[in-house]
C-alpha atoms as a PDB file:
ATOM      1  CA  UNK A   1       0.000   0.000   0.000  1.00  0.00           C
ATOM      2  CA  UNK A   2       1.111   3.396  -0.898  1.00  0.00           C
ATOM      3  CA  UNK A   3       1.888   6.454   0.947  1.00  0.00           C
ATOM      4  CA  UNK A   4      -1.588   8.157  -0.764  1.00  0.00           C
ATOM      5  CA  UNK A   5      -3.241   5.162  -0.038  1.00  0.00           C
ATOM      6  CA  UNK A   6      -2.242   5.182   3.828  1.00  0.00           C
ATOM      7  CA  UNK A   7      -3.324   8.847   3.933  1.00  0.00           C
ATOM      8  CA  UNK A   8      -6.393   8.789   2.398  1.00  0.00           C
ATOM      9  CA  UNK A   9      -7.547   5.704   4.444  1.00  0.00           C
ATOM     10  CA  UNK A  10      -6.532   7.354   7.818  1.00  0.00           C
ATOM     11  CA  UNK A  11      -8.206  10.438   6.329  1.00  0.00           C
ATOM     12  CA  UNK A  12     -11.485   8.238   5.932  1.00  0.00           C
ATOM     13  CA  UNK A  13     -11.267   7.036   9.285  1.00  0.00           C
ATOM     14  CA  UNK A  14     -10.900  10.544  10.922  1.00  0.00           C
ATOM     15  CA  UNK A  15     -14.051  11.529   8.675  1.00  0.00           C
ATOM     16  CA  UNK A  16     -16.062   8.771  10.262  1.00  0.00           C
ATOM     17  CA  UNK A  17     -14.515   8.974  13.983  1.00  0.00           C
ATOM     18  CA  UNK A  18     -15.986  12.935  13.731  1.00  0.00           C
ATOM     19  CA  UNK A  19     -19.213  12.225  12.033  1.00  0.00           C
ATOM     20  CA  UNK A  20     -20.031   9.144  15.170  1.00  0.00           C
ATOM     21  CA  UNK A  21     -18.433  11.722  17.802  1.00  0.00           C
ATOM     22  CA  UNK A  22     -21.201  14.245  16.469  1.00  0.00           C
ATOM     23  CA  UNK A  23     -23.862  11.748  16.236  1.00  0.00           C
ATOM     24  CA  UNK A  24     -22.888  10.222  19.887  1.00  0.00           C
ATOM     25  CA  UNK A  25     -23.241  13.950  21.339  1.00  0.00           C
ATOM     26  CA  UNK A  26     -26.948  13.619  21.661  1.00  0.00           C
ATOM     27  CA  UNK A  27     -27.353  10.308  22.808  1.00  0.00           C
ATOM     28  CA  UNK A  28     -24.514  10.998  25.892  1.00  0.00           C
ATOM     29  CA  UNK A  29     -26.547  14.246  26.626  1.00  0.00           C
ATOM     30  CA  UNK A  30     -29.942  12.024  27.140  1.00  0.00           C
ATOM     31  CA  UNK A  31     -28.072   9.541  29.174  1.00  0.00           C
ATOM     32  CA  UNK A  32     -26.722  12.288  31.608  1.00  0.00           C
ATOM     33  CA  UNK A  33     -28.771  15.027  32.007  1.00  0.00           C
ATOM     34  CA  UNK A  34     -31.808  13.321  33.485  1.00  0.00           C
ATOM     35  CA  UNK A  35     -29.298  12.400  36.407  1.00  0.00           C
ATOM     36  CA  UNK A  36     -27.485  16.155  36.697  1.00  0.00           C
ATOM     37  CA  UNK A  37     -29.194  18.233  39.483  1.00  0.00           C
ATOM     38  CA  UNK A  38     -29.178  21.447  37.124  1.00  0.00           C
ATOM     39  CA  UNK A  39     -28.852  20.107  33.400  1.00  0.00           C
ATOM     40  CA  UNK A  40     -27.775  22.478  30.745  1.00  0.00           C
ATOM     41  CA  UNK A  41     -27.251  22.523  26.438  1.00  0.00           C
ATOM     42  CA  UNK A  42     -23.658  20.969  26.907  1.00  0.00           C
ATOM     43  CA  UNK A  43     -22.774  17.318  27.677  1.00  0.00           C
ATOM     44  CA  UNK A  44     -20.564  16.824  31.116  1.00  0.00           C
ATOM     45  CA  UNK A  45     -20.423  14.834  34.001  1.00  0.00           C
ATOM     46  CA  UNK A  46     -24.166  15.028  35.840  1.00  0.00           C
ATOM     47  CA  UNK A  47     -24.082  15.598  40.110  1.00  0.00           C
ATOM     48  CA  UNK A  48     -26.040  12.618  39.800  1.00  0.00           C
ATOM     49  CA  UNK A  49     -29.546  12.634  41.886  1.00  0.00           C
ATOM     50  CA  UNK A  50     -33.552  11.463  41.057  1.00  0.00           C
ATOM     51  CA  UNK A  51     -34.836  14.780  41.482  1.00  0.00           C
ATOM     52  CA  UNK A  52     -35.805  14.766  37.833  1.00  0.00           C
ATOM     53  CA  UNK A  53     -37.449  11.338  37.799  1.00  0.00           C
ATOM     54  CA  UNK A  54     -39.400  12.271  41.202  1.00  0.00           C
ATOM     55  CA  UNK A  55     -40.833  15.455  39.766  1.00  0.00           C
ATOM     56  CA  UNK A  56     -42.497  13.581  36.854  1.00  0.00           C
ATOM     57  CA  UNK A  57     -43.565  10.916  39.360  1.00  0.00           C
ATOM     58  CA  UNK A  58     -45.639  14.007  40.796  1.00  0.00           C
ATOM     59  CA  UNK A  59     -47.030  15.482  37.487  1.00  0.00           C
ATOM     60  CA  UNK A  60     -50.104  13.403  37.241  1.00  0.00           C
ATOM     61  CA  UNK A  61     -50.040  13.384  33.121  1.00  0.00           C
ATOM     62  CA  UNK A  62     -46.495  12.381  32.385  1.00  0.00           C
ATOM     63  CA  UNK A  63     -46.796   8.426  33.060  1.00  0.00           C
ATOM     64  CA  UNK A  64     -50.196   8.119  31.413  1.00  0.00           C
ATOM     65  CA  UNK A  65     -48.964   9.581  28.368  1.00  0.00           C
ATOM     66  CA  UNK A  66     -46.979   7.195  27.896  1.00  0.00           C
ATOM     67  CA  UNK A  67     -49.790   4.727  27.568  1.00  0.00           C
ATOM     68  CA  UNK A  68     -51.739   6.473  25.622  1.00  0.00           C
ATOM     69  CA  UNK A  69     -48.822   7.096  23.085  1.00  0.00           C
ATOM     70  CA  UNK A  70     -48.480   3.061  23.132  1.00  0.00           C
ATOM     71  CA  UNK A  71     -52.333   2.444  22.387  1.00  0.00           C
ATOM     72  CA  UNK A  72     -52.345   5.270  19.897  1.00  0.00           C
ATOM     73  CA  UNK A  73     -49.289   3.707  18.236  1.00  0.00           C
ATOM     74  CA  UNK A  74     -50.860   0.513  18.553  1.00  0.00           C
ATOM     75  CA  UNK A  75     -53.931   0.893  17.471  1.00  0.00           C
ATOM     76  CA  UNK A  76     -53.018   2.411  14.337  1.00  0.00           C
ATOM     77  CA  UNK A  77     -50.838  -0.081  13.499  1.00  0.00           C
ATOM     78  CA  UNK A  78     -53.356  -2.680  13.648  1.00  0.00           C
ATOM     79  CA  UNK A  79     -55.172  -0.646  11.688  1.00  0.00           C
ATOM     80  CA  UNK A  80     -52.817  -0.252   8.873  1.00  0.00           C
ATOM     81  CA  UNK A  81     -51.749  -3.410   8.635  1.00  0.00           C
ATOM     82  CA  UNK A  82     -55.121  -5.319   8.520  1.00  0.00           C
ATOM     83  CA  UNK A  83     -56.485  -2.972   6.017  1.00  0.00           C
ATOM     84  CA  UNK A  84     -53.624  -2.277   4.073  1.00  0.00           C
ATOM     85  CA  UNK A  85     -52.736  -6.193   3.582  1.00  0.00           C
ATOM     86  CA  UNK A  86     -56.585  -6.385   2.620  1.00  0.00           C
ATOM     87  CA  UNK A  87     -56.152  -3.657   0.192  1.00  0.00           C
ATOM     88  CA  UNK A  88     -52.877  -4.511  -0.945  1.00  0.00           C
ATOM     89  CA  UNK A  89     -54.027  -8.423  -1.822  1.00  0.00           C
ATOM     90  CA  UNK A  90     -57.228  -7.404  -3.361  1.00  0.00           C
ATOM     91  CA  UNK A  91     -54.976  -4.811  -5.920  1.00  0.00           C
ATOM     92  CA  UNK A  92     -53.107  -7.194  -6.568  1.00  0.00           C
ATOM     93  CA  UNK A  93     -55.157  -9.770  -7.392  1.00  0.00           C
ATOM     94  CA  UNK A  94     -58.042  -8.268  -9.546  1.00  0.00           C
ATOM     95  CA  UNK A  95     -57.030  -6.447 -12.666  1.00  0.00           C
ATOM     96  CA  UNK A  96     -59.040  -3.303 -12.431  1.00  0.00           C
ATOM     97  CA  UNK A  97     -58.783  -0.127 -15.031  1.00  0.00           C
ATOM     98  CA  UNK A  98     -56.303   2.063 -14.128  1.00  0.00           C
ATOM     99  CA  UNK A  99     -55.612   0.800 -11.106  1.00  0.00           C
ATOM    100  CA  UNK A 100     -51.751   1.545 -11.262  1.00  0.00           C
ATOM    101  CA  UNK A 101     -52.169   5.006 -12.032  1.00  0.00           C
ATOM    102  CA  UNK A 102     -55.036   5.426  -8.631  1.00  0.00           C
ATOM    103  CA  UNK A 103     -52.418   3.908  -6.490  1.00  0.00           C
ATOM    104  CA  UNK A 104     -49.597   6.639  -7.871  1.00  0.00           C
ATOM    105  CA  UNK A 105     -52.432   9.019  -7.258  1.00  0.00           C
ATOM    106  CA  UNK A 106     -52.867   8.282  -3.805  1.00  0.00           C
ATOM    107  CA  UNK A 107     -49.562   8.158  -2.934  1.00  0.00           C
ATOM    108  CA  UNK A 108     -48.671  11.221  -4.101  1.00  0.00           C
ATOM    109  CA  UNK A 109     -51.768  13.379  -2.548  1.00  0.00           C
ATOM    110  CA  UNK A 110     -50.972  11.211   0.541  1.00  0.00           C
ATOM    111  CA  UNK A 111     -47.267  12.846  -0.066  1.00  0.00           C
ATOM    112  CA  UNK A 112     -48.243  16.512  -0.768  1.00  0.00           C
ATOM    113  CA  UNK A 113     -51.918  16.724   1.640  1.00  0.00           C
ATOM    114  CA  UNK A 114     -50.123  16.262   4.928  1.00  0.00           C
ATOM    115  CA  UNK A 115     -51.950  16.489   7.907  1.00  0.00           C
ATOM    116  CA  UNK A 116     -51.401  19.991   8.611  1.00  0.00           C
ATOM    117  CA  UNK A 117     -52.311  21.344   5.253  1.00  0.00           C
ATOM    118  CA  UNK A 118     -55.630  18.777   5.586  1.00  0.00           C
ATOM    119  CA  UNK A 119     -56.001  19.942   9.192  1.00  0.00           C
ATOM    120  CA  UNK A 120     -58.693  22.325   8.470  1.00  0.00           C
ATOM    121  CA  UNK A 121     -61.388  19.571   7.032  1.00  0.00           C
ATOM    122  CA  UNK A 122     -60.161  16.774   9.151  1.00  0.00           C
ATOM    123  CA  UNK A 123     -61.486  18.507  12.544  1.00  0.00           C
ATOM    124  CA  UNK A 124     -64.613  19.554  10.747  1.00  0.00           C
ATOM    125  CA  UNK A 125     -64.622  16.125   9.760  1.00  0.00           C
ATOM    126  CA  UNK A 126     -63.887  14.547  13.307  1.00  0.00           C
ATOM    127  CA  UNK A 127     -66.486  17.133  14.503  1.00  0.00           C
ATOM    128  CA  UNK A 128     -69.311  15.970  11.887  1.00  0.00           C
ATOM    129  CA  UNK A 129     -68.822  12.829  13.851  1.00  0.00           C
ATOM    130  CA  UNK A 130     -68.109  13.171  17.254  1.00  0.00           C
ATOM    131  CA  UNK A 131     -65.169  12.271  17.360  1.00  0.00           C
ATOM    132  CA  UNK A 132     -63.503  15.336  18.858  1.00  0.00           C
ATOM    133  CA  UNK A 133     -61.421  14.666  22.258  1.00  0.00           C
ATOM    134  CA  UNK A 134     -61.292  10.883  21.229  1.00  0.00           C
ATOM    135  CA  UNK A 135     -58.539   8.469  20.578  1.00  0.00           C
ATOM    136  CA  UNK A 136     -60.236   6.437  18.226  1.00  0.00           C
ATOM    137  CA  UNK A 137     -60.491   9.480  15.984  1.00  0.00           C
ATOM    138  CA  UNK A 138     -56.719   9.937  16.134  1.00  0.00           C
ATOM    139  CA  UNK A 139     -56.693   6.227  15.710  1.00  0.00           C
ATOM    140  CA  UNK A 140     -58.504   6.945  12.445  1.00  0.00           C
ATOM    141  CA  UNK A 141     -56.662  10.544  11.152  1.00  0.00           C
ATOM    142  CA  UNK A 142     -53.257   8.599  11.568  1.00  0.00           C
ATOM    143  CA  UNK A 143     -54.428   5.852  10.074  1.00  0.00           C
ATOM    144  CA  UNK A 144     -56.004   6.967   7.126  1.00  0.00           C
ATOM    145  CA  UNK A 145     -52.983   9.223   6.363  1.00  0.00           C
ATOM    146  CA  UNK A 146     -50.408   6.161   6.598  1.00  0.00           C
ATOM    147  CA  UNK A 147     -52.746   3.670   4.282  1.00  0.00           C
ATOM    148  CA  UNK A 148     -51.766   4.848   1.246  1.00  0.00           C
ATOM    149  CA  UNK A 149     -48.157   4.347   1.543  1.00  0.00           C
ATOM    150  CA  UNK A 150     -48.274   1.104   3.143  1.00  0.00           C
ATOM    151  CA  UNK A 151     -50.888  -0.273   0.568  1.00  0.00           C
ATOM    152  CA  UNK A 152     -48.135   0.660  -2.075  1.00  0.00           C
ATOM    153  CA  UNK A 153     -45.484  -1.239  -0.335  1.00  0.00           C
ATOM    154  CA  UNK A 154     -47.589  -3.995   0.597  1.00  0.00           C
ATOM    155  CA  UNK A 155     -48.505  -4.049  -2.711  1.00  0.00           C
ATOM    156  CA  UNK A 156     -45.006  -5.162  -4.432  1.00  0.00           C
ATOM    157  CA  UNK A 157     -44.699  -7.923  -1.588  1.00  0.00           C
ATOM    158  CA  UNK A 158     -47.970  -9.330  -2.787  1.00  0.00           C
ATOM    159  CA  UNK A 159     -47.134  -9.260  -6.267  1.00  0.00           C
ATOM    160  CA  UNK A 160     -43.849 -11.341  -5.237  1.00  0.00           C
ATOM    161  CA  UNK A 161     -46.073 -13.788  -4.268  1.00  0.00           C
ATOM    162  CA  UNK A 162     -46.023 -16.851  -6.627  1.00  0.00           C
ATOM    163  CA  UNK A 163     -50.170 -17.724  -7.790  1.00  0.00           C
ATOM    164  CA  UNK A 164     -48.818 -20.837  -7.798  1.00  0.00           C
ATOM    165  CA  UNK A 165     -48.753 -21.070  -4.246  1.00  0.00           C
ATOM    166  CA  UNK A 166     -52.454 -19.837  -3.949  1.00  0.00           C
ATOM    167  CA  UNK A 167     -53.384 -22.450  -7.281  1.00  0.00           C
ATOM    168  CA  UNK A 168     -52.260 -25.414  -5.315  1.00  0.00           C
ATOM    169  CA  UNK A 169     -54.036 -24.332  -1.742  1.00  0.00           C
ATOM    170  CA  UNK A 170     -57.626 -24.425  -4.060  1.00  0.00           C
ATOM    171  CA  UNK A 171     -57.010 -27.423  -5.429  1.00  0.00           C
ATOM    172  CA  UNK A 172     -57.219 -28.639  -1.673  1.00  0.00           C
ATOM    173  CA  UNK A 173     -60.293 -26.912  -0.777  1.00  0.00           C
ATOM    174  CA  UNK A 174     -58.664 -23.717   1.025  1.00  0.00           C
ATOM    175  CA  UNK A 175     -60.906 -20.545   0.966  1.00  0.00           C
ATOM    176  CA  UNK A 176     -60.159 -17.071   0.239  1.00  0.00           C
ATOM    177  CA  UNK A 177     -59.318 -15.856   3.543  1.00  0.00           C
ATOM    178  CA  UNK A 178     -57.650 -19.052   4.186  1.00  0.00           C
ATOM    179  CA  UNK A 179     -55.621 -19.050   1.333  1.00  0.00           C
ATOM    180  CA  UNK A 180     -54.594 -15.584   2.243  1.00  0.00           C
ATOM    181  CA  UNK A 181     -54.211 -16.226   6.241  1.00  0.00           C
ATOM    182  CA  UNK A 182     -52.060 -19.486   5.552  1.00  0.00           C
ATOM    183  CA  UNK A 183     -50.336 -18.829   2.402  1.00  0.00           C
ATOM    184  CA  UNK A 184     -49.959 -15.457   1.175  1.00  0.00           C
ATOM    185  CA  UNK A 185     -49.530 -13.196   4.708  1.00  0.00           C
ATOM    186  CA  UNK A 186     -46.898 -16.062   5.577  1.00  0.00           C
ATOM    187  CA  UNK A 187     -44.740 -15.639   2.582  1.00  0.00           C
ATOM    188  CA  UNK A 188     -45.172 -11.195   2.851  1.00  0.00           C
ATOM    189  CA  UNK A 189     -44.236 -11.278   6.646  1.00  0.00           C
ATOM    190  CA  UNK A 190     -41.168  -9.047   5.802  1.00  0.00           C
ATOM    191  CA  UNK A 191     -43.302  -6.416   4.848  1.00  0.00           C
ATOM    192  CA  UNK A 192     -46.360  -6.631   7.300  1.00  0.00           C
ATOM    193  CA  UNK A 193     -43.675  -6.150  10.004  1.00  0.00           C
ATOM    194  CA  UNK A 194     -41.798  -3.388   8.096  1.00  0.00           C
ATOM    195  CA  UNK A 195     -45.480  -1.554   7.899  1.00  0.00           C
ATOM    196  CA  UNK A 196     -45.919  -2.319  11.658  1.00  0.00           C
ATOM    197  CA  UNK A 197     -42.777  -0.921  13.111  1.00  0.00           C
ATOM    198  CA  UNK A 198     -43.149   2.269  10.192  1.00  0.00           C
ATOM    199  CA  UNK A 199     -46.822   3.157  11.484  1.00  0.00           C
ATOM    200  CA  UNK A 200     -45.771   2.959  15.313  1.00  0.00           C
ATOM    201  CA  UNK A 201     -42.606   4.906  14.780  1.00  0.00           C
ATOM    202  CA  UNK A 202     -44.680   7.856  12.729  1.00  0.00           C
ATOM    203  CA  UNK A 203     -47.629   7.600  15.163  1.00  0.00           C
ATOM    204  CA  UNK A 204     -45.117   7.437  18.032  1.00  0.00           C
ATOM    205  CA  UNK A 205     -43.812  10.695  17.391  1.00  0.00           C
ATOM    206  CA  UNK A 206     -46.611  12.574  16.131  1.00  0.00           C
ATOM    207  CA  UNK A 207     -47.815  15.793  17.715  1.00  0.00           C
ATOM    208  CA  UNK A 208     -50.205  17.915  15.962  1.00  0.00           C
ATOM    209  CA  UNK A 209     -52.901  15.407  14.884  1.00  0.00           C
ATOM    210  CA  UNK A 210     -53.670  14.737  19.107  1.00  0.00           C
ATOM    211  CA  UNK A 211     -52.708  18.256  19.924  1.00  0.00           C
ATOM    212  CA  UNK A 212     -55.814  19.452  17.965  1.00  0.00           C
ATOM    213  CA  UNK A 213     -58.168  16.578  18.162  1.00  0.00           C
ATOM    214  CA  UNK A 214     -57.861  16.072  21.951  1.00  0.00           C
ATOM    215  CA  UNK A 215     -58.872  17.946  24.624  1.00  0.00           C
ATOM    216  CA  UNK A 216     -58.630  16.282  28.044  1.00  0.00           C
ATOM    217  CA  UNK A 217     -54.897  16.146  29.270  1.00  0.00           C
ATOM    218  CA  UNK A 218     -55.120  12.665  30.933  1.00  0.00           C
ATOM    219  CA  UNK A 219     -56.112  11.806  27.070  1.00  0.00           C
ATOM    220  CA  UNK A 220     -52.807  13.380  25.773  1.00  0.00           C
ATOM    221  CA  UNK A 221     -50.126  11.506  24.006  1.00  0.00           C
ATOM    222  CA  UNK A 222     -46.220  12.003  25.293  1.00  0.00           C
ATOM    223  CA  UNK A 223     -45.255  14.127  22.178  1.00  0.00           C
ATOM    224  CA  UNK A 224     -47.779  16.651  23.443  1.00  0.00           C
ATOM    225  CA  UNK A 225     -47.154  16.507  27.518  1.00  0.00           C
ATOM    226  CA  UNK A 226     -43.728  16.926  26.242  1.00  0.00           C
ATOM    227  CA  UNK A 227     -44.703  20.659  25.356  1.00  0.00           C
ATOM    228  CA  UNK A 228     -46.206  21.413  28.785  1.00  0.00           C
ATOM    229  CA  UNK A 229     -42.670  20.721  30.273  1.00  0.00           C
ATOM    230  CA  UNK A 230     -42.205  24.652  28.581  1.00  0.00           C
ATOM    231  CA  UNK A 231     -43.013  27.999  30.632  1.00  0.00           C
ATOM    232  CA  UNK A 232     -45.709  30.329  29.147  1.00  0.00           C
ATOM    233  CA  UNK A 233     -42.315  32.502  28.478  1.00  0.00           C
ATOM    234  CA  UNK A 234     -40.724  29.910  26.352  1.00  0.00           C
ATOM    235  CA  UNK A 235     -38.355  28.645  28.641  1.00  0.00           C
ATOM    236  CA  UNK A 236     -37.567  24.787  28.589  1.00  0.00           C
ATOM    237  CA  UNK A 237     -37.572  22.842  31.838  1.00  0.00           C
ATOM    238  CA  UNK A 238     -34.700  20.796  31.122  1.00  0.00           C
ATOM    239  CA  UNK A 239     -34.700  18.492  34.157  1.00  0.00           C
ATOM    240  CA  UNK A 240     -37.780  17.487  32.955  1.00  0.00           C
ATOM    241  CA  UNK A 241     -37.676  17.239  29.476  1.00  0.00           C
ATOM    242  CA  UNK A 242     -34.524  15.353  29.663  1.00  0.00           C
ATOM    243  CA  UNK A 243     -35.927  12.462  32.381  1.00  0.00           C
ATOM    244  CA  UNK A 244     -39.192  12.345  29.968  1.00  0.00           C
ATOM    245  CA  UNK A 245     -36.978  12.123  27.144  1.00  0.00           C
ATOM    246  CA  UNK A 246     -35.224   9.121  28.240  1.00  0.00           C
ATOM    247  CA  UNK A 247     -38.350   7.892  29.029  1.00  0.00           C
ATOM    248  CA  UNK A 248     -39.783   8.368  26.257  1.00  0.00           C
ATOM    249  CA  UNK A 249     -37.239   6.994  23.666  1.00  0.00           C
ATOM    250  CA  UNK A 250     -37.215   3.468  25.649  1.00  0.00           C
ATOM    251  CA  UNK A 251     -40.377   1.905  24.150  1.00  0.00           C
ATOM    252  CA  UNK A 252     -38.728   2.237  20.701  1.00  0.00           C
ATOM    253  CA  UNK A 253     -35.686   1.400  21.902  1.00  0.00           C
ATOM    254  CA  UNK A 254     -37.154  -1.845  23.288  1.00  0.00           C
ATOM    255  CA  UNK A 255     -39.017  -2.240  20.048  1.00  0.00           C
ATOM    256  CA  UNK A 256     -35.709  -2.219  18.237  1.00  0.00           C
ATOM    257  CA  UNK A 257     -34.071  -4.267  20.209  1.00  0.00           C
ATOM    258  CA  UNK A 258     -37.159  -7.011  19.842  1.00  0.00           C
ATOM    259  CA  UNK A 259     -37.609  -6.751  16.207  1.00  0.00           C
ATOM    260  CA  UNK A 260     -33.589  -7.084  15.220  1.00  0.00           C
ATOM    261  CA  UNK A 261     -33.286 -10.236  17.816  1.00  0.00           C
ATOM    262  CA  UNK A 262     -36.414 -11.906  16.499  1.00  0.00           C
ATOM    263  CA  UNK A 263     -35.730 -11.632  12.869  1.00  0.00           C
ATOM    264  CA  UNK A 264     -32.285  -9.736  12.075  1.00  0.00           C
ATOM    265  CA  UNK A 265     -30.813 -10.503   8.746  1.00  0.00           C
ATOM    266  CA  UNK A 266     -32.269 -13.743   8.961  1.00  0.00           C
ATOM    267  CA  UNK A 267     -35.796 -11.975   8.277  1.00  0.00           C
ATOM    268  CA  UNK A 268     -37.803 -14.138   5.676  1.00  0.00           C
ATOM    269  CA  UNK A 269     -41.115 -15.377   5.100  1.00  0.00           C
ATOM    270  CA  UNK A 270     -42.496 -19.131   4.853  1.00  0.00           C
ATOM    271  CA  UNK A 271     -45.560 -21.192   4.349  1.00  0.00           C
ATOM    272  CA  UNK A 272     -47.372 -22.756   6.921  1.00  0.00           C
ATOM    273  CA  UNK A 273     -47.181 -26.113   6.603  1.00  0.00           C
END
């Protein structure tokens, strides 16, 4: 190996030792602040106490949002998964007109209509129908704003889906909704649980669909408690925000943690047998 060579490896190296420093920064500040008696911007050593923790043991929201971010998240993925496999199998299946060009469609409105420039008519909407201060109507907003994108994913796994497969299950008397329960959601596992963990991580983090639709704060998600850890002035409660934080990012953290130890790089689908 050359002299160039050695320097522009080492020069690679230094790149990517900076880039992980800067990218570790964060995650070093959430581990320490939460335990540092009067946390600031800048990462040190914390004067470690649980004064933090014990102060959101005594707001009587902070806990319970945490729930309710978990059955928001939850919800909606159920939602999106059930009826976007449905979807997904059915437009792939049937050969309707045009139906290509109505799934680019809905894609890109689902793209370019987010939910705050659709904000307006979705709360008349959820008003129209009582839904107003409820979490099944976040359920729904979330939902319905995340089905077009995961029917267009689902879509190419079902496509990858030999007929063959389904052909043989007739010939031995399966049903439809057998032949798509045993055969075809086995073999498109890697992308029902892709959709899951999407929809709970864009749910999980949401904050201006709940912010407007609810109303009671025992109701309220984390991402919106989050805000009340703020003074009318502006000023962030750090203590706080950082304990929450930590909090707050272990659910996903968990999640990640489940999902690459169950499947890893070893994730593939199968028939049942």
């Amino acid at each position: 190996m050359t002299g160039r060579q050695w320097v522009g490896r080492i020069g690679f190296y230094v790149v990517i030792a900076l880039i992980t420093a800067f990218m570790a920064v964060p995650v070093l500040w959430l581990l320490s602040a939460p335990f540092d008696t009067a946390p600031t911007l800048t990462t040190s050593l914390p004067d470690w106490t649980w004064q933090n923790f014990t102060g959101l043991l005594e707001n009587p929201y902070a806990l319970t949002s945490l729930g309710n971010s978990i059955l928001l998240s939850v919800g909606s993925m159920v939602l999106v998964t059930v009826l976007g496999a449905l979807a997904a199998y059915a437009l792939s299946r049937v050969s309707i007109p045009g139906r290509d060009a109505l799934l680019y469609v809905l894609l890109l409105l689902s793209s370019i209509v987010t939910g705050t420039a659709a904000m307006v008519p979705i709360f008349l909407l959820m008003f129209e129908l009582n839904l107003i201060d409820s979490q099944l109507g976040v359920v729904l907003v979330l939902s319905g704003g995340l089905l077009p994108a995961a029917i267009f994913i689902l879509k190419d796994f079902m496509d990858a889906t030999p007929r063959s497969y389904e052909e043989s299950a007739r010939v031995f008397g399966a049903g439809p909704l057998q032949i798509l329960r045993d055969v075809v959601l086995p073999t498109v596992r890697p992308g029902i649980a892709t959709i899951a963990v999407w929809a709970i991580v864009n749910v999980w983090g949401n904050f201006l669909t709940p912010f407007i639709l609810l109303r009671s704060p025992e109701k309220a998600p984390a991402a919106v408690v989050l805000y009340t850890f703020y003074t009318e002035g502006g000023q962030a409660n750090l203590g706080l925000i950082s304990a929450f934080s930590l909090l707050y990012s272990i659910p996903v953290v968990a999640m990640y943690v489940f999902v690459n130890r169950r499947y890893g790089f070893r994730f593939h689908g199968g028939i049942k047998r």
